[in-house]
N, C-alpha and C. Protein backbone atom coordinates (compact mmCIF):
# COMPACT_ATOMS: atom_id res chain seq x y z
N UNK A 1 7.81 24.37 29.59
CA UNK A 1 8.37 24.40 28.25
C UNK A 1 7.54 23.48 27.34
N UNK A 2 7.39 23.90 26.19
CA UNK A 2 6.35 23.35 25.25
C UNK A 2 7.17 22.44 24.47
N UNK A 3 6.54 20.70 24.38
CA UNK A 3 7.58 20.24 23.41
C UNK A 3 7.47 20.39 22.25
N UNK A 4 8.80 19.15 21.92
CA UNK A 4 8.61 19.95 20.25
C UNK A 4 8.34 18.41 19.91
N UNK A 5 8.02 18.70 18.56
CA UNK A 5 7.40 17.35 17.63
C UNK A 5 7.87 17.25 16.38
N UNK A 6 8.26 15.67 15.77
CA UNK A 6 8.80 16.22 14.34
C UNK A 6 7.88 14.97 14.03
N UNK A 7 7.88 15.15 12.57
CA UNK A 7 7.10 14.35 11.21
C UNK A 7 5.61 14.45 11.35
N UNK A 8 5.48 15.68 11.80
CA UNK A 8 4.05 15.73 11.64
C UNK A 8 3.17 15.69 10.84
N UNK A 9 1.80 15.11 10.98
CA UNK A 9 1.27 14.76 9.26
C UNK A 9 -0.38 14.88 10.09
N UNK A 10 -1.39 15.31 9.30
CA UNK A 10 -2.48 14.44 9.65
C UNK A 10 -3.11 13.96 7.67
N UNK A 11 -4.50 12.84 8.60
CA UNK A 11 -4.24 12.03 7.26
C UNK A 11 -5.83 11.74 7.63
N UNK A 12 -7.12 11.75 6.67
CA UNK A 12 -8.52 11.92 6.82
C UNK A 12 -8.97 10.72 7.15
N UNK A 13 -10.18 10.69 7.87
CA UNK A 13 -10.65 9.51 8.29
C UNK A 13 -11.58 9.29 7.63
N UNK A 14 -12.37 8.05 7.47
CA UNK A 14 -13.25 7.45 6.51
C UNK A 14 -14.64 8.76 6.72
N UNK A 15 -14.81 8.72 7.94
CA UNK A 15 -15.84 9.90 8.39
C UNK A 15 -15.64 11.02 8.30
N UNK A 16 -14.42 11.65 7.46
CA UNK A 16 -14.28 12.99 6.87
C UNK A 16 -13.95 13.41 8.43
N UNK A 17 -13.86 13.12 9.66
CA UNK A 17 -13.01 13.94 10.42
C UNK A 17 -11.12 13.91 9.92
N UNK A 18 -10.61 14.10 10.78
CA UNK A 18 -8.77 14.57 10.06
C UNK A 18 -8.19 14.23 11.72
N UNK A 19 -7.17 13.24 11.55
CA UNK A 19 -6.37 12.86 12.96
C UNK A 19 -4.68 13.05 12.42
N UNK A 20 -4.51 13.78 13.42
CA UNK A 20 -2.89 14.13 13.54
C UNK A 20 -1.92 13.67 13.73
N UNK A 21 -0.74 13.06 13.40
CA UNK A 21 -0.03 12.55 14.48
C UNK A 21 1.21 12.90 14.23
N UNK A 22 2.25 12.73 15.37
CA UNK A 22 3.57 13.18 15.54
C UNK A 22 4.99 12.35 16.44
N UNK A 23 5.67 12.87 16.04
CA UNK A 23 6.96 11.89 17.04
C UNK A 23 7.02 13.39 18.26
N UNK A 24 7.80 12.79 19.59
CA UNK A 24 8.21 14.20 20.24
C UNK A 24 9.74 13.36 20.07
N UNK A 25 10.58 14.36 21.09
CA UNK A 25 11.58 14.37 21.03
C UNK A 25 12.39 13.33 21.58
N UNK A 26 11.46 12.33 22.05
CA UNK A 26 11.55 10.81 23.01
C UNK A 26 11.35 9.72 21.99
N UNK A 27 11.03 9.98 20.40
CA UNK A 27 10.84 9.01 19.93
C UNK A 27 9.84 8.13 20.35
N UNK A 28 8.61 8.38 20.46
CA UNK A 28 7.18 8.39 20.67
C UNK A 28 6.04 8.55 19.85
N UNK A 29 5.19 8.38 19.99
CA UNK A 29 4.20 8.96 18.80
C UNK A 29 2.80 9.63 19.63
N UNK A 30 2.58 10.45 19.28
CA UNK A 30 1.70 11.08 19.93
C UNK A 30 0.18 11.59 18.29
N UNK A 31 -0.89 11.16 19.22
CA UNK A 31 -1.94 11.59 17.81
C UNK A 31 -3.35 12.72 18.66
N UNK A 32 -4.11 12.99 17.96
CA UNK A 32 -4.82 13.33 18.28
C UNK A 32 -6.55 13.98 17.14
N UNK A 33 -7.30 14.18 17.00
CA UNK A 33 -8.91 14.00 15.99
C UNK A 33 -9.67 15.25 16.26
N UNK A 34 -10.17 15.82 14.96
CA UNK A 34 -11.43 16.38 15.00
C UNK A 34 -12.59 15.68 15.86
N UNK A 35 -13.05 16.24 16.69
CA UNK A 35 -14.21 15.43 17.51
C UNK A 35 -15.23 15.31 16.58
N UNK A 36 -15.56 16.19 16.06
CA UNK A 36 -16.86 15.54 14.44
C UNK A 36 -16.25 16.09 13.11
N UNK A 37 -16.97 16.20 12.39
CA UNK A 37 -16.62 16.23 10.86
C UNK A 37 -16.75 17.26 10.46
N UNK A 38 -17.35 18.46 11.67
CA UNK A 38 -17.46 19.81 10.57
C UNK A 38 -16.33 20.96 10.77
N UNK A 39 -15.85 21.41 9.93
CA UNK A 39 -14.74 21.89 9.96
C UNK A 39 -14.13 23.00 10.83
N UNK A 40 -15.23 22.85 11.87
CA UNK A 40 -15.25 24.42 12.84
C UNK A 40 -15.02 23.35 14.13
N UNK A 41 -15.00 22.54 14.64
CA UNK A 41 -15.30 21.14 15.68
C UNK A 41 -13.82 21.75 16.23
N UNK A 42 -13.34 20.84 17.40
CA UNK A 42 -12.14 21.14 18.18
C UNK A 42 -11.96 20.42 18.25
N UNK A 43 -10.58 19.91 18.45
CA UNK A 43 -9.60 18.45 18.39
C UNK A 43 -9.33 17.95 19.79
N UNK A 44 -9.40 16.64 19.75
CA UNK A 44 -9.50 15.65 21.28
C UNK A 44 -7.74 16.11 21.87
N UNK A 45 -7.83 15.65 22.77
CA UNK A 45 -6.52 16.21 23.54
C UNK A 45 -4.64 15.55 23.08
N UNK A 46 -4.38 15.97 23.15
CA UNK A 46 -3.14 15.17 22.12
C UNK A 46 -3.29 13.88 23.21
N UNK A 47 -2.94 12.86 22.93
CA UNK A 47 -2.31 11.48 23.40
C UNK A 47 -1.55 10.66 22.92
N UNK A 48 -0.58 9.86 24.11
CA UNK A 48 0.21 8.99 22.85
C UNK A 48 -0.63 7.65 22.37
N UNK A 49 0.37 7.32 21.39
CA UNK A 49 0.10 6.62 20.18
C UNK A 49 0.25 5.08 20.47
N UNK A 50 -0.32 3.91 20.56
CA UNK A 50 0.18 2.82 20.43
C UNK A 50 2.13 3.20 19.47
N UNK A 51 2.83 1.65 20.05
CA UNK A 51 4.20 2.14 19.90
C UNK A 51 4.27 0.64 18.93
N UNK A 52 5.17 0.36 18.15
CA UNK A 52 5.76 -0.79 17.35
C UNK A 52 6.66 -1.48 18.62
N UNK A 53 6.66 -3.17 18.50
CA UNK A 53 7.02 -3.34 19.76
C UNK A 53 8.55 -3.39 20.52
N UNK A 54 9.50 -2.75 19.09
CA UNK A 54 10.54 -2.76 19.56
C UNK A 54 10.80 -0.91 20.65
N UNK A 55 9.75 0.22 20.51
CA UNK A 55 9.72 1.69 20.89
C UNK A 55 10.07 2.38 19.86
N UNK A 56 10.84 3.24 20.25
CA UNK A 56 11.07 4.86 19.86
C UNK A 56 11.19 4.16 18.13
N UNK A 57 10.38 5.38 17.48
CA UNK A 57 10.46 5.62 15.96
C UNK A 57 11.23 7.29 15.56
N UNK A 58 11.72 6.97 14.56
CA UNK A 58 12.35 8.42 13.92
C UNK A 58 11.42 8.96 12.95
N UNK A 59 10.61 7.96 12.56
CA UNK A 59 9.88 8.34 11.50
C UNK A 59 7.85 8.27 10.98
N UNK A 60 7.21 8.42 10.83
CA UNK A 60 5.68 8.20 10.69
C UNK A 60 5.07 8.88 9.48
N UNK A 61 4.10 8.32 8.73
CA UNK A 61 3.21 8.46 7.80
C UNK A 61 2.42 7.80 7.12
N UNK A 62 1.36 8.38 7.18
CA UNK A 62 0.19 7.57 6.34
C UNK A 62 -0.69 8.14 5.93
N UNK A 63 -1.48 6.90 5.08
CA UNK A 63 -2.89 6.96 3.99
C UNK A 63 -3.57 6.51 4.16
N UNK A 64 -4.70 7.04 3.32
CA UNK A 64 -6.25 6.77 3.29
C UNK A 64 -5.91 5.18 2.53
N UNK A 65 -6.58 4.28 3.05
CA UNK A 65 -6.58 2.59 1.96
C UNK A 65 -8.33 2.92 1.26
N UNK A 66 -8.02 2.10 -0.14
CA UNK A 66 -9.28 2.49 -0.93
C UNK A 66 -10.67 2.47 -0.16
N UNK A 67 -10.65 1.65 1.06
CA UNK A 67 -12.01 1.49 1.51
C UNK A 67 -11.86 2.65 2.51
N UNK A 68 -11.04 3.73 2.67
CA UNK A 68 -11.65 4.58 3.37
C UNK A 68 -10.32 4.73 4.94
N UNK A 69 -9.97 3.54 5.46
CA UNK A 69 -9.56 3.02 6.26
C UNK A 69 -7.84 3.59 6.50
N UNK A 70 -7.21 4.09 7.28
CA UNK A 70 -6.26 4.68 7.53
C UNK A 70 -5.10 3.51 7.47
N UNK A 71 -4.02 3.67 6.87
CA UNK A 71 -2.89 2.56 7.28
C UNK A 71 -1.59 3.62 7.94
N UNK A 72 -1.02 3.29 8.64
CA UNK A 72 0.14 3.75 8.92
C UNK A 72 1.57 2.97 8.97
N UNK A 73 2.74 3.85 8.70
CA UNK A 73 4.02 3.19 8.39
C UNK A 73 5.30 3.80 9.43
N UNK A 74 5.96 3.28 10.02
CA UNK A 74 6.75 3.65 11.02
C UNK A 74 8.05 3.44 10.93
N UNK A 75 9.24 4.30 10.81
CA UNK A 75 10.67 3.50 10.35
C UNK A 75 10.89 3.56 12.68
N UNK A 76 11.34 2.63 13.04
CA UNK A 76 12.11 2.36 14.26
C UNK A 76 13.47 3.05 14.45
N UNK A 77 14.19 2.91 15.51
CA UNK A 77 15.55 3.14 16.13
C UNK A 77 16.52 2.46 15.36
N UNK A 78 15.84 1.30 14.79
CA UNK A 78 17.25 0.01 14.25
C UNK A 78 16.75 0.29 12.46
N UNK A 79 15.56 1.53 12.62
CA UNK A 79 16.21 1.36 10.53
C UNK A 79 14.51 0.33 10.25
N UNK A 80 14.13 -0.76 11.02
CA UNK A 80 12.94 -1.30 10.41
C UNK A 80 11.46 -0.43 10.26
N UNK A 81 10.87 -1.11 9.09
CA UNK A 81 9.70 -0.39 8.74
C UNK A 81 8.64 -0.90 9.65
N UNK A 82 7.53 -0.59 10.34
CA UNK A 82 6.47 -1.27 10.76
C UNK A 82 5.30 -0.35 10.13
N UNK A 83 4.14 -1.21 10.26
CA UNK A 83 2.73 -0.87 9.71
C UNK A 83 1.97 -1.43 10.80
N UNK A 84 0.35 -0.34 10.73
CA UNK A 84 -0.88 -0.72 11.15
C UNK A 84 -1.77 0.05 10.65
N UNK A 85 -3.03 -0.18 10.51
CA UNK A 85 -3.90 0.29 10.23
C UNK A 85 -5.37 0.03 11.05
N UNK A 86 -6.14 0.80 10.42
CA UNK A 86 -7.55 0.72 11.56
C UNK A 86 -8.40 -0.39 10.89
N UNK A 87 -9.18 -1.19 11.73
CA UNK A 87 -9.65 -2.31 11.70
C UNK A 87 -10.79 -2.45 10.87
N UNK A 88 -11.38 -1.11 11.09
CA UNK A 88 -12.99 -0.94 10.43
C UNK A 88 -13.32 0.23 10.11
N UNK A 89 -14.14 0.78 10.52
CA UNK A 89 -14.48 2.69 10.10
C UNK A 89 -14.36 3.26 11.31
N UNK A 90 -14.13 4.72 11.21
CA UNK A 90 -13.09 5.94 12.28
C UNK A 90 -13.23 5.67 13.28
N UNK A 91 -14.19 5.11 13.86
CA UNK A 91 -14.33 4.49 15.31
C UNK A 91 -13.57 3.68 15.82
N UNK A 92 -13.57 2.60 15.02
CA UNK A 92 -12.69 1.68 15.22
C UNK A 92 -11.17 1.67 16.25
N UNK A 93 -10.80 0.25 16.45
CA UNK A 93 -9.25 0.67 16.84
C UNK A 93 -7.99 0.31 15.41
N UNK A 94 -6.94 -0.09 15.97
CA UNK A 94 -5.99 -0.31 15.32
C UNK A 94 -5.34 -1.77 15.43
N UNK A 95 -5.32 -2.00 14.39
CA UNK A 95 -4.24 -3.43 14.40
C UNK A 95 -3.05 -3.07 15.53
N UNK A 96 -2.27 -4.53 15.56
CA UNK A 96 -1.25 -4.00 16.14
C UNK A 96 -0.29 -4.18 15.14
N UNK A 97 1.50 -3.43 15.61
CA UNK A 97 2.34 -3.10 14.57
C UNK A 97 2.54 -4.74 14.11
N UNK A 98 3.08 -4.41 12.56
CA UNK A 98 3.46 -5.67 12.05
C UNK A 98 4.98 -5.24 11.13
N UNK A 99 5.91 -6.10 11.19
CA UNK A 99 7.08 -5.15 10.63
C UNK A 99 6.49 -5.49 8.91
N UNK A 100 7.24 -4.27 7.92
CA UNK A 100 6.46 -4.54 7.15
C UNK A 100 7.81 -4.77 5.98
């Protein structure tokens, strides 16, 4: 059985590839990337997501920050907001969550 996923969004990377991401039904986050930038390329295998450190989220979305750089925003189980974003350019990793 195929799961299901809600708040799905993807959101562009400084390198013009495009990364996906989603909740499943566990309150999880699961993401996944264009392997290069040209618009015909195939996307890396879904995986999960670094988590905020209290777990399960109901909610996810994010933006490009002016330098290019992805931020993301997470509502939790208890209602709080958390944020992270990527450290440097698309390669890069991710901060860890910070409530915001």
């Amino acid at each position: 059985m195929a799961a299901s996923y809600s708040d799905i969004f993807v959101v562009p990377l400084a390198d013009g590839r495009q990364q996906y991401f989603a909740i499943d039904g566990e309150f999880q986050i699961w993401s996944r990337w264009k392997e290069t930038n040209d618009p015909n390329s195939g996307w890396t295998d879904l995986t999960p997501f670094q988590m905020p450190p209290l777990g399960g989220v109901t909610r996810i979305c994010g933006a490009q920050l002016p330098d290019g750089r992805v931020q993301l925003f997470t509502i939790d189980l208890d209602g709080a907001t958390w944020s992270c974003w990527k450290t440097g350019d698309a390669n890069s990793g991710w901060t860890n969550w910070s409530q915001f």
